[in-house]
C-alpha atoms as a PDB file:
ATOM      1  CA  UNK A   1      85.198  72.818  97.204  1.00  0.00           C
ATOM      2  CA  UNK A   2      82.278  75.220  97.497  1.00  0.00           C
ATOM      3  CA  UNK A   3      82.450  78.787  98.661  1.00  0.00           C
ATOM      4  CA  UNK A   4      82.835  78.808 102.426  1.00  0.00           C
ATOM      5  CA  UNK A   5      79.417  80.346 104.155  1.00  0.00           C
ATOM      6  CA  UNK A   6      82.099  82.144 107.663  1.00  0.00           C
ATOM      7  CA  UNK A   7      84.957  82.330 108.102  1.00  0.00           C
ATOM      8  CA  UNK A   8      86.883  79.365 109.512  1.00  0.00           C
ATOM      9  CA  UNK A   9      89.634  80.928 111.111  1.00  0.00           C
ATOM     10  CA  UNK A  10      87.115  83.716 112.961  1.00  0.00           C
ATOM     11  CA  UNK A  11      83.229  83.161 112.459  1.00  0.00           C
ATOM     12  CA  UNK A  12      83.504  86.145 110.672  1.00  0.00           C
ATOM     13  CA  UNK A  13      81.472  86.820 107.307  1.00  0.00           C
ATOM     14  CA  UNK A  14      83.482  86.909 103.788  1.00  0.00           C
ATOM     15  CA  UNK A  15      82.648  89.472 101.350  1.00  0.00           C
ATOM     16  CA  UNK A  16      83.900  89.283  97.656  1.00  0.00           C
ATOM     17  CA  UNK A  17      86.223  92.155  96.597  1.00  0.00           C
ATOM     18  CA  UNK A  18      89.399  92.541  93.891  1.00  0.00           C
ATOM     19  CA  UNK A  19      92.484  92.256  96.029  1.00  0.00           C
ATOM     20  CA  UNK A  20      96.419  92.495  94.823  1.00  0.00           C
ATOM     21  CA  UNK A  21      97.076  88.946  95.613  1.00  0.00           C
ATOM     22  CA  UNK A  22     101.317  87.534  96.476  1.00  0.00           C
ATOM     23  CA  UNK A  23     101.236  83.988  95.689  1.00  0.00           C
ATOM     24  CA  UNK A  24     105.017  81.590  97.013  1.00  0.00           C
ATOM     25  CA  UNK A  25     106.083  79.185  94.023  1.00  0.00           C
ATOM     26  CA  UNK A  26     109.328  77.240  95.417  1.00  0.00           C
ATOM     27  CA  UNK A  27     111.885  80.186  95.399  1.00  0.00           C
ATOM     28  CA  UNK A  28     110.253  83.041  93.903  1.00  0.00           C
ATOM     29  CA  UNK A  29     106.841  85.095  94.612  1.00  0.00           C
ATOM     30  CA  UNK A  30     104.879  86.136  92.360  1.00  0.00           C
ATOM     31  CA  UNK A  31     101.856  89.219  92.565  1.00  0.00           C
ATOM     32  CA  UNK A  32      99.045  89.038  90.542  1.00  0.00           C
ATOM     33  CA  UNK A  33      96.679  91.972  90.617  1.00  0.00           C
ATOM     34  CA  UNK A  34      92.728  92.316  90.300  1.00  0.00           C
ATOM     35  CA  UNK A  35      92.420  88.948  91.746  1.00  0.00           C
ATOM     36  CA  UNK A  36      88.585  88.298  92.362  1.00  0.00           C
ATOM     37  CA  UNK A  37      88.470  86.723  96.318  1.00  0.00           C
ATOM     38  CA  UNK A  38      86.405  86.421  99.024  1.00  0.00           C
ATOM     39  CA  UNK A  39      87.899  88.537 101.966  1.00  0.00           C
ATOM     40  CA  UNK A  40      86.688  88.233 106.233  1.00  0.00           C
ATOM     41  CA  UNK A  41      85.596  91.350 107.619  1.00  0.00           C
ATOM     42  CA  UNK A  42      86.485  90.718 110.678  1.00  0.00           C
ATOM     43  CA  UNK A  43      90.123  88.959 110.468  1.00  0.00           C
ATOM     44  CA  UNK A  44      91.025  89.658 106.739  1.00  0.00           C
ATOM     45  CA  UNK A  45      91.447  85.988 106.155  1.00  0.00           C
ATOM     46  CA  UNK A  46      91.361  85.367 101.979  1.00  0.00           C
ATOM     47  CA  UNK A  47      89.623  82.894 100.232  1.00  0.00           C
ATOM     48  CA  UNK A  48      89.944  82.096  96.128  1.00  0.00           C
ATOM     49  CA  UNK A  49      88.138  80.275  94.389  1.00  0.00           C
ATOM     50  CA  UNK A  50      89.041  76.918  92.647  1.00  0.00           C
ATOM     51  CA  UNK A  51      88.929  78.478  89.555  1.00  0.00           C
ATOM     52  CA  UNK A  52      91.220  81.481  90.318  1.00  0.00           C
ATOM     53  CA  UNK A  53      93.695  79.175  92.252  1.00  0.00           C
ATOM     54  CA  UNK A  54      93.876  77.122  89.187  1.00  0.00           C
ATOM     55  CA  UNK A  55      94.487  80.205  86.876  1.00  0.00           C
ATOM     56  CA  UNK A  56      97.201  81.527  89.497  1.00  0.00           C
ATOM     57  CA  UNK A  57      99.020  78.166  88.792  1.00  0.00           C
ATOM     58  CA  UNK A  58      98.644  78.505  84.810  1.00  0.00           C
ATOM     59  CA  UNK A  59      99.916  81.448  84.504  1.00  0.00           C
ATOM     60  CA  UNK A  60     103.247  80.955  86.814  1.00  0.00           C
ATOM     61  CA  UNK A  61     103.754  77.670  85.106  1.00  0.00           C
ATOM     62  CA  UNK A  62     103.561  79.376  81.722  1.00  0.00           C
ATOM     63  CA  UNK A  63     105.850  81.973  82.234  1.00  0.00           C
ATOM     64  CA  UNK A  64     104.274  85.156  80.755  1.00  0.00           C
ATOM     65  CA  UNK A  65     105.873  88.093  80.576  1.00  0.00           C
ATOM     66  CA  UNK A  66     104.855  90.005  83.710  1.00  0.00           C
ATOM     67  CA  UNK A  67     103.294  93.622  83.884  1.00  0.00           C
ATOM     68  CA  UNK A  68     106.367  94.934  85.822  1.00  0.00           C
ATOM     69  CA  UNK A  69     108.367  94.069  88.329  1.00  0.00           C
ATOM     70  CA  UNK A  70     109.074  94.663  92.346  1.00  0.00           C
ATOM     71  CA  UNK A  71     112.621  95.283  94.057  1.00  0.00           C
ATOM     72  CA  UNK A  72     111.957  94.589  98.021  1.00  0.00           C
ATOM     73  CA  UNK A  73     114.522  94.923 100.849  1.00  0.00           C
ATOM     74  CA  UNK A  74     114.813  91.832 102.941  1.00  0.00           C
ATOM     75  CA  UNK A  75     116.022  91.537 106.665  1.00  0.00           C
ATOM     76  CA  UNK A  76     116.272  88.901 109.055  1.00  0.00           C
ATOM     77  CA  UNK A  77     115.021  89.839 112.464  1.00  0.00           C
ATOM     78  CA  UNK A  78     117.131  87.548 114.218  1.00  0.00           C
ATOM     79  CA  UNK A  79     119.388  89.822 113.395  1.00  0.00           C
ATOM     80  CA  UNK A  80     118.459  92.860 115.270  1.00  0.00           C
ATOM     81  CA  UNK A  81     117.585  92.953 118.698  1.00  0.00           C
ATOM     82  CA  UNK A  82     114.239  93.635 120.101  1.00  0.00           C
END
């Protein structure tokens, strides 16, 4: 897939820039920084490249030892009312 010209979820135009980029894999997430992307300037939306994509996956499947890790809080906010 080629490098989208807009933005499909606004019309908006993409511009590239190095983002801090969390990527889902089954149970865990994983962050992978200095992640070259194409960003919307008007909606934020993120676009990578085949290429990076394809790295993102290598590297979780090969199970590197990571640059350091995160503890986050999680809540449910079904559980609080609004």
């Amino acid at each position: 897939m080629n490098q989208p010209a807009i933005c499909p979820q606004c019309g908006g135009s993409f511009e590239a820039k190095t983002i801090t980029h969390q990527q889902p894999w089954g149970e865990e997430l994983y962050e992978f920084e200095n992640v070259p992307a194409l960003v919307c300037v008007q909606c934020g939306e993120v676009w990578l490249g085949a290429e990076v994509a394809q790295l993102i996956e290598s590297v979780i499947k090969s199970h590197p030892q990571p640059k350091r890790y995160h503890q986050v809080p999680v809540f449910s906010l079904a559980e609080f009312s609004l």
